[in-house]
N, C-alpha and C. Protein backbone atom coordinates (compact mmCIF):
# COMPACT_ATOMS: atom_id res chain seq x y z
N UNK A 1 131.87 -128.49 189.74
CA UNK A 1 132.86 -127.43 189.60
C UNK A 1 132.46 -126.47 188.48
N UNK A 2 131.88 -127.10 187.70
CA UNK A 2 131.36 -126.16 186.07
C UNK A 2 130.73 -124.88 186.54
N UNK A 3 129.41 -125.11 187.66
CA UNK A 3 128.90 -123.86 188.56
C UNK A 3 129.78 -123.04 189.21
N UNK A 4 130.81 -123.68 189.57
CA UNK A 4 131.53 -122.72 190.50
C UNK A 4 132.41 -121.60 189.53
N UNK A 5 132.34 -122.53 188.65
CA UNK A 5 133.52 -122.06 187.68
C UNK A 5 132.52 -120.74 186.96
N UNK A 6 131.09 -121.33 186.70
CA UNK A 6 130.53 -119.90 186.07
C UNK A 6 130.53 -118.98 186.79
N UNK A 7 130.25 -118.99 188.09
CA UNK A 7 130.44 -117.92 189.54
C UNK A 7 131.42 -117.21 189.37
N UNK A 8 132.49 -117.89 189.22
CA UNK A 8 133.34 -116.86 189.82
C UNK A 8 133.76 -115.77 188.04
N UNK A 9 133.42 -116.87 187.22
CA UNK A 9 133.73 -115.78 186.19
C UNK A 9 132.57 -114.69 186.08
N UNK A 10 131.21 -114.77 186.24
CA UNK A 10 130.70 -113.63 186.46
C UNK A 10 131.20 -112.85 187.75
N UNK A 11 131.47 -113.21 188.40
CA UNK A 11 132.16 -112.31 189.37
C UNK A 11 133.30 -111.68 188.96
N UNK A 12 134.03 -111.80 188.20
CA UNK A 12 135.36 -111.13 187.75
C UNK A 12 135.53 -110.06 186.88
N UNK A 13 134.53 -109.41 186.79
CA UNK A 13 133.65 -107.83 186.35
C UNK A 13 133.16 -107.04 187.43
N UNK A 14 134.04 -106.05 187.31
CA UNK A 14 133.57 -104.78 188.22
C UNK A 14 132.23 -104.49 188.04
N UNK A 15 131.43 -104.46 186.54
CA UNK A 15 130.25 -103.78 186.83
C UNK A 15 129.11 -104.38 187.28
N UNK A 16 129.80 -106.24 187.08
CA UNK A 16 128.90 -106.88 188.15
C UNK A 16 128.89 -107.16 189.62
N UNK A 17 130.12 -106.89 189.79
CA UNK A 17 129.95 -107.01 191.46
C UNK A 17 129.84 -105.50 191.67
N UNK A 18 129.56 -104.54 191.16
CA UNK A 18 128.37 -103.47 191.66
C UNK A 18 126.68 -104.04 191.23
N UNK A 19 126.34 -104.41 190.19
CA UNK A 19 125.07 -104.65 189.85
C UNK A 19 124.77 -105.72 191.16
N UNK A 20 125.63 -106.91 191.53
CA UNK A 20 125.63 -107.46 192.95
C UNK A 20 124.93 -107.00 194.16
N UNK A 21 125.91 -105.36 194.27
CA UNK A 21 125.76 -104.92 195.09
C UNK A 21 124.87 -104.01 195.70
N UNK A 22 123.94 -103.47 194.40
CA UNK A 22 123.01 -102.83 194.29
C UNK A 22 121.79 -103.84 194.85
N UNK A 23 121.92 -105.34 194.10
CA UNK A 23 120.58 -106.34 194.25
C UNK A 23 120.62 -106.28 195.59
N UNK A 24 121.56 -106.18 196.11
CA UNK A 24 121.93 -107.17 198.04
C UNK A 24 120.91 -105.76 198.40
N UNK A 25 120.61 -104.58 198.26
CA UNK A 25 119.89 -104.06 198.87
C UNK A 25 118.30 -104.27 198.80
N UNK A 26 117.88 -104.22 197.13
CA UNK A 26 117.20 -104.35 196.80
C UNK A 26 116.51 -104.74 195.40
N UNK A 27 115.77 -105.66 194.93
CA UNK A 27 115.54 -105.62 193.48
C UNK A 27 115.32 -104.47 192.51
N UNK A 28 115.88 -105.08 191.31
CA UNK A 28 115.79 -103.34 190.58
C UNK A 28 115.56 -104.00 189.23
N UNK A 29 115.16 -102.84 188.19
CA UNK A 29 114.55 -103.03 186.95
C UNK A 29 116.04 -103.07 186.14
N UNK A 30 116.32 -103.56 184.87
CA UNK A 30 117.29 -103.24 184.18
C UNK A 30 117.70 -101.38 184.00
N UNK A 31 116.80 -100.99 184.04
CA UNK A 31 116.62 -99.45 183.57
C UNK A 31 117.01 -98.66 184.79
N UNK A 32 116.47 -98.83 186.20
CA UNK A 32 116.99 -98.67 187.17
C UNK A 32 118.67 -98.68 187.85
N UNK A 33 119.10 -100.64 187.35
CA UNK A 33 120.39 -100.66 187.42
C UNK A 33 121.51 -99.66 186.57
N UNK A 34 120.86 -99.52 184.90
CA UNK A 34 121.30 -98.87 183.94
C UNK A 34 121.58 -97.16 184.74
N UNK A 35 120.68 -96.80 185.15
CA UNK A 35 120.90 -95.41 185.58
C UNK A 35 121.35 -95.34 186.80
N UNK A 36 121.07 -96.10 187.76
CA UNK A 36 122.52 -96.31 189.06
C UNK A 36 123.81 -96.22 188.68
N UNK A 37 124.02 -97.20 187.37
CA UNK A 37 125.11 -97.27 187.10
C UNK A 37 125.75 -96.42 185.82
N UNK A 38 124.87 -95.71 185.64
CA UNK A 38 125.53 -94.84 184.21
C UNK A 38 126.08 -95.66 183.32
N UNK A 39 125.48 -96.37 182.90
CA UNK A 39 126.04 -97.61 181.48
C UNK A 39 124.66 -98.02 181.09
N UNK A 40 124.82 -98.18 179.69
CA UNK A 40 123.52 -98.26 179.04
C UNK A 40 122.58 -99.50 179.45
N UNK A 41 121.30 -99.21 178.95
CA UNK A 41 120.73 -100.32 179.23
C UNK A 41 120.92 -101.95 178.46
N UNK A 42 121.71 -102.11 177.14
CA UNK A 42 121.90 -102.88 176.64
C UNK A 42 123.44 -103.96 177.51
N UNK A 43 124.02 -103.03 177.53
CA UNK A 43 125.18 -103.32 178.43
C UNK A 43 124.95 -104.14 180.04
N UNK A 44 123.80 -103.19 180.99
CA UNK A 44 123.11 -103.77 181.96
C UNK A 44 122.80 -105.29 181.65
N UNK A 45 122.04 -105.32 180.63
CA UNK A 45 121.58 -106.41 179.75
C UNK A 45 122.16 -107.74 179.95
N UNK A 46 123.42 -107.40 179.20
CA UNK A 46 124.50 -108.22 179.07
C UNK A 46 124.75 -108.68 179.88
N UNK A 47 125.10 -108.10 181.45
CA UNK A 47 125.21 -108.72 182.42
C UNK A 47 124.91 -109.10 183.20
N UNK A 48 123.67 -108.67 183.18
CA UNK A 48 122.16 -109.41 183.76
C UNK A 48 122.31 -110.77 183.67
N UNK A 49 122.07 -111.00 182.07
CA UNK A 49 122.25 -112.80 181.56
C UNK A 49 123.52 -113.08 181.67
N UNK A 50 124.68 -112.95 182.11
CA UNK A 50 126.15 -113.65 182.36
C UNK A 50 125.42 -114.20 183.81
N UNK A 51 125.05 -113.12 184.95
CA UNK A 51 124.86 -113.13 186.46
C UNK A 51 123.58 -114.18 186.51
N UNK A 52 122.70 -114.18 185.63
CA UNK A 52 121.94 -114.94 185.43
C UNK A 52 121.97 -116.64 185.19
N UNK A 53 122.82 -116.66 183.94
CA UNK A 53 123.69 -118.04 183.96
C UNK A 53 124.14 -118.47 184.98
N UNK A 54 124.84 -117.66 185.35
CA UNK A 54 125.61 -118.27 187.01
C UNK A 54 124.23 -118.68 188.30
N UNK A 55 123.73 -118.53 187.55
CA UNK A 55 122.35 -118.91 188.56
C UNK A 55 122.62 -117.51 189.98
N UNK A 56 123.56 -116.77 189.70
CA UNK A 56 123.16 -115.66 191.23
C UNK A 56 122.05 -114.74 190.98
N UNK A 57 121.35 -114.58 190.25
CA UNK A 57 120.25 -113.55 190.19
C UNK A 57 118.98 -114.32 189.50
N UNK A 58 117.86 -113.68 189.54
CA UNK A 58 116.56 -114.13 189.29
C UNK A 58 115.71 -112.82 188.51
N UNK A 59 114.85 -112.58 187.46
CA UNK A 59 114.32 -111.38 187.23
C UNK A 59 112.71 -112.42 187.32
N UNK A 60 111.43 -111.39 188.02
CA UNK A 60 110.28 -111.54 188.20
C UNK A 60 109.73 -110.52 187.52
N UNK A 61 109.11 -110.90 186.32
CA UNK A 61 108.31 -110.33 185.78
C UNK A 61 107.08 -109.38 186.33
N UNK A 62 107.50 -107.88 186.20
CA UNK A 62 106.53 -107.08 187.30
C UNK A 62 105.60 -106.06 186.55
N UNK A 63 104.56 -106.32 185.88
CA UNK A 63 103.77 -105.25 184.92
C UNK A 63 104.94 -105.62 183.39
N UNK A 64 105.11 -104.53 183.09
CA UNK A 64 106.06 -104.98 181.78
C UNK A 64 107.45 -104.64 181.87
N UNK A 65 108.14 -104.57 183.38
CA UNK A 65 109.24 -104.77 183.35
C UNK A 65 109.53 -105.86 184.19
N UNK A 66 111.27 -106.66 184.09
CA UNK A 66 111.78 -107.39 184.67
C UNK A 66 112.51 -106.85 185.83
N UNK A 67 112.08 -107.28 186.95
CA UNK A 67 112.91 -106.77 188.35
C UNK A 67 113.75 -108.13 188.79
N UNK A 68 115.25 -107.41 188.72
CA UNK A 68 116.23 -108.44 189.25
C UNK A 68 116.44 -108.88 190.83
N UNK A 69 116.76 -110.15 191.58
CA UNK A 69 117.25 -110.01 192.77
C UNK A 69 118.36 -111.21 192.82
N UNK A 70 119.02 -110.78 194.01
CA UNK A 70 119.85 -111.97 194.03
C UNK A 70 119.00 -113.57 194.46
N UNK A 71 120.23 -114.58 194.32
CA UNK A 71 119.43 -115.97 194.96
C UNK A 71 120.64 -116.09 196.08
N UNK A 72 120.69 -115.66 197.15
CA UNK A 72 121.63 -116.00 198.11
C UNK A 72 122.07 -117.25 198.43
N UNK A 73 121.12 -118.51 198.27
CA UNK A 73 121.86 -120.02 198.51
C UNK A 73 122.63 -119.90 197.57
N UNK A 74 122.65 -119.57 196.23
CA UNK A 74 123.35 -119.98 195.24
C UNK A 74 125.01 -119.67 195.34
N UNK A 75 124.91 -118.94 196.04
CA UNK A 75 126.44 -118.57 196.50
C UNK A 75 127.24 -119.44 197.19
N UNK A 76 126.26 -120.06 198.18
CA UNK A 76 127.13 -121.06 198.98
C UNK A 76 128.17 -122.01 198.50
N UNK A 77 127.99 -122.54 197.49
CA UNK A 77 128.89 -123.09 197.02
C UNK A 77 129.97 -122.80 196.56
N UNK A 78 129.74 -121.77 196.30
CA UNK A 78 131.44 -120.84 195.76
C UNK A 78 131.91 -120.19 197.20
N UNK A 79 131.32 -120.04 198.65
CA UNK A 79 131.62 -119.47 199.38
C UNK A 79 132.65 -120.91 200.41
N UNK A 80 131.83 -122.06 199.94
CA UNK A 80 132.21 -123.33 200.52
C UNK A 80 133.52 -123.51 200.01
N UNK A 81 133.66 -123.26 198.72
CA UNK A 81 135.15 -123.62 198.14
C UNK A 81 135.93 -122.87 198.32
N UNK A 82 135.76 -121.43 198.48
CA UNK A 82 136.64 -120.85 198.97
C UNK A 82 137.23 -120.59 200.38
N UNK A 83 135.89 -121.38 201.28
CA UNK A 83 136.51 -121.57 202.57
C UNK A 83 137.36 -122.89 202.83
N UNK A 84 137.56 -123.64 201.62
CA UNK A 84 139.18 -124.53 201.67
C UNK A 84 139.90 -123.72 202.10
N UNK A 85 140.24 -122.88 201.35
CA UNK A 85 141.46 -122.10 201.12
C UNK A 85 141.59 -120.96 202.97
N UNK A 86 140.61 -120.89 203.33
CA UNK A 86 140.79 -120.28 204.53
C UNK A 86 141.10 -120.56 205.93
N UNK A 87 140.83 -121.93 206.23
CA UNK A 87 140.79 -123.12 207.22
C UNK A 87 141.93 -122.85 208.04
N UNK A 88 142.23 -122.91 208.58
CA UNK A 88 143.81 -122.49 209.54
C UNK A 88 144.10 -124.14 210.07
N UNK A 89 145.00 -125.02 208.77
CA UNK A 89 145.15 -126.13 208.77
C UNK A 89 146.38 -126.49 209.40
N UNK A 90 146.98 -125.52 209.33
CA UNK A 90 148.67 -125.65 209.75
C UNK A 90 149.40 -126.36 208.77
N UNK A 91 149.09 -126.29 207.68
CA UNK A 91 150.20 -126.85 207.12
C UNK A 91 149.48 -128.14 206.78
N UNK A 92 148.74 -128.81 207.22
CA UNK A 92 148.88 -130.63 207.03
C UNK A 92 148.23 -130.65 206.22
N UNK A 93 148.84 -131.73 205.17
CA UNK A 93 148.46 -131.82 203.66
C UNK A 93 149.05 -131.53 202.84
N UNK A 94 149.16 -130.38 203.22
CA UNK A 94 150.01 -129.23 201.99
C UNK A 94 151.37 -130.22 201.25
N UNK A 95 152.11 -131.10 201.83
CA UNK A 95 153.76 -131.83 201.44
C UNK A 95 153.28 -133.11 201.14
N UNK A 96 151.73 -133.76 201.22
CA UNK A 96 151.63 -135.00 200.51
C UNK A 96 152.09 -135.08 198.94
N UNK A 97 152.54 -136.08 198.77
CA UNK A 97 153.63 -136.30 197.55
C UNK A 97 154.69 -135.69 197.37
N UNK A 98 154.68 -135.05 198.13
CA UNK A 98 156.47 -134.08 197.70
C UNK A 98 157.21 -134.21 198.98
N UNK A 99 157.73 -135.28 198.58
CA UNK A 99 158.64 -135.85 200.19
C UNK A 99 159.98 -135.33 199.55
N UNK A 100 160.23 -134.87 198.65
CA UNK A 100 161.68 -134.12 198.26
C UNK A 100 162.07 -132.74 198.20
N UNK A 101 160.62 -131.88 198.42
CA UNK A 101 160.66 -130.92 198.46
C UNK A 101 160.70 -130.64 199.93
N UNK A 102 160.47 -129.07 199.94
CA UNK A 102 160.06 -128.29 201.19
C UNK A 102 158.54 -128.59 201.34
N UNK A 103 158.68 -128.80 202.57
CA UNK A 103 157.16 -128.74 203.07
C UNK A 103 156.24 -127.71 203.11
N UNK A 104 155.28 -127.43 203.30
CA UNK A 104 154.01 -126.66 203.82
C UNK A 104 154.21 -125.25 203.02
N UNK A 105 154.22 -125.16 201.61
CA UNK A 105 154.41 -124.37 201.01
C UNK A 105 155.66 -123.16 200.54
N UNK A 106 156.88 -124.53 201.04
CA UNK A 106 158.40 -123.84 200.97
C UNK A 106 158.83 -123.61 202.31
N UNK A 107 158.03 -123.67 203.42
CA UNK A 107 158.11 -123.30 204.74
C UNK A 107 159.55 -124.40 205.13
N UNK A 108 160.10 -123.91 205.88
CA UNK A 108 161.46 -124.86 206.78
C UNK A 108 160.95 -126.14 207.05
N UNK A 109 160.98 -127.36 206.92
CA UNK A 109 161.00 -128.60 207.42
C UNK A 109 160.78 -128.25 209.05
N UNK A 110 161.62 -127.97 209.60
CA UNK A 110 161.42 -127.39 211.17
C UNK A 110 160.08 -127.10 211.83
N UNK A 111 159.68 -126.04 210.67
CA UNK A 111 158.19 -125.96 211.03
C UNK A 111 156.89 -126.92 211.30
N UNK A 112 157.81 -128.51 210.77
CA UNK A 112 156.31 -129.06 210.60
C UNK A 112 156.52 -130.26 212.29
N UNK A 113 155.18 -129.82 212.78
CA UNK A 113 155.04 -131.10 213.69
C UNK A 113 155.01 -132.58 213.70
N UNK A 114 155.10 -133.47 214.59
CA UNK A 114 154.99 -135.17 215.01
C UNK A 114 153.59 -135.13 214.11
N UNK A 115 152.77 -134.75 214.29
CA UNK A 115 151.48 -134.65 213.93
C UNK A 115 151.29 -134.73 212.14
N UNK A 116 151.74 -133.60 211.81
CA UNK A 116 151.74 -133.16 210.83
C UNK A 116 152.44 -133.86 209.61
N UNK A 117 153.56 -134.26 210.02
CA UNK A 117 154.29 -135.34 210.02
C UNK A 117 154.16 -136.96 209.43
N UNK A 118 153.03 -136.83 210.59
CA UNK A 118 152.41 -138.76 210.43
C UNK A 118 151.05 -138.41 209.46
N UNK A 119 150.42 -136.95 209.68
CA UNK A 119 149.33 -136.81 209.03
C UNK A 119 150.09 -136.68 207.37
N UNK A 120 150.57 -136.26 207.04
CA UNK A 120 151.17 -135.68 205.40
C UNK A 120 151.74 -137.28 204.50
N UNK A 121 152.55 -137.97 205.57
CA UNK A 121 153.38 -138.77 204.90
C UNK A 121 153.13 -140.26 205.53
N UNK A 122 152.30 -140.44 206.89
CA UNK A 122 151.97 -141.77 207.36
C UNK A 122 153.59 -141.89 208.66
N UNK A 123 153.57 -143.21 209.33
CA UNK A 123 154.39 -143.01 210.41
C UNK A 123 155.56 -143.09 209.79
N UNK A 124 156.44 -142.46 208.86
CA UNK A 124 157.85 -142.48 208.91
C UNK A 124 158.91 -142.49 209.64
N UNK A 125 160.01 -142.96 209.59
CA UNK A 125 160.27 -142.38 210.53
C UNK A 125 161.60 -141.60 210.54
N UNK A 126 162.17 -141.70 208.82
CA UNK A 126 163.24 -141.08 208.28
C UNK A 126 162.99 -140.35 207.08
N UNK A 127 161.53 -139.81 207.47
CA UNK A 127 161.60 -138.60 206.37
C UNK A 127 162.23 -137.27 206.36
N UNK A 128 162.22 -136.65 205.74
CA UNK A 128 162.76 -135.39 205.17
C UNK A 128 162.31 -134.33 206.48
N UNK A 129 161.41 -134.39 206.49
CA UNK A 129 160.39 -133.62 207.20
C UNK A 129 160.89 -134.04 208.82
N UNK A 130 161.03 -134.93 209.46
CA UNK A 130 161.12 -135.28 210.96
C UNK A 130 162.84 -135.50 211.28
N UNK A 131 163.65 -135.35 210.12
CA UNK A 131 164.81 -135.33 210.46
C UNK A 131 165.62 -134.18 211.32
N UNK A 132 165.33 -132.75 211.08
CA UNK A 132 165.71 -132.02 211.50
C UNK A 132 165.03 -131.63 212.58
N UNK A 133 163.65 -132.17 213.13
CA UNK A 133 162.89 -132.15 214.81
C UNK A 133 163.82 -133.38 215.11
N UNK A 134 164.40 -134.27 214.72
CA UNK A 134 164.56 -135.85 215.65
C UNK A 134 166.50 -134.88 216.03
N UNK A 135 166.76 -134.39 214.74
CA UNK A 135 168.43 -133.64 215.05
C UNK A 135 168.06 -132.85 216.06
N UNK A 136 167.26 -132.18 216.64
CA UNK A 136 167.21 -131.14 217.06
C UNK A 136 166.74 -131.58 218.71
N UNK A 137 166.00 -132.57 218.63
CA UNK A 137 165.61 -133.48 220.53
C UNK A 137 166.86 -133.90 220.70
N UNK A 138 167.85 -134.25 219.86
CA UNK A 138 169.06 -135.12 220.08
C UNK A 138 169.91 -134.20 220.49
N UNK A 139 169.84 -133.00 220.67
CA UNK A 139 170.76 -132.25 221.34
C UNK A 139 170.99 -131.33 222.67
């Protein structure tokens, strides 16, 4: 998590997710990025080695300057964790341990399926959650 965690904080600078966005085309010199970006070259600098730490960029020593590029695997892992968060799960999971609350992120009890149900909390069969589907066949 420590990697992911450096990722995303170099990512949380505008002038690096342009310096990003510049590499994704092509490698560039500090001096290059500096004048793409109208910010000095010391500044470039700076965020060179943050983007660097994070392991997303690489500089190859070219004559006597350093040319930056990205490392595209290195992303995967921050792209992996954030595709938790994208998954179209329906809900299941989301109410493990909180059998007193609302389910699936405040959502109506109603909303949650048989499924969802046995998946969150195991086969109950007078939980919180399946009372108002079992009220609701009963009528």
């Amino acid at each position: 998590m420590k990697e992911t965690e450096k990722v995303f904080k170099a990512l949380a600078n505008e002038a690096r997710l342009e310096i990003l966005s510049l590499l994704s085309e092509h490698s560039l010199c500090v001096n290059a990025l500096a004048s793409e970006l109208d910010v000095s070259q010391p500044a470039v600098s700076q965020h060179l080695r943050v983007l660097e730490n994070a392991r997303l960029i690489k500089g190859k020593k070219m004559g006597n300057m350093v040319h930056y590029s990205l490392i595209p695997e290195n992303f995967a892992e921050s792209f992996a964790f954030l595709g938790r968060f994208t998954k179209d799960n329906k809900g299941v999971n989301m109410c493990k341990g909180k059998e007193k609350e609302k389910c699936h992120l405040g959502k109506d009890p109603m909303e949650c399926t048989p499924e969802q149900i046995k998946e969150c909390h195991g086969d109950v069969k007078e939980h919180e959650c399946e009372k108002p589907q079992r009220e609701e066949a009963d009528k």
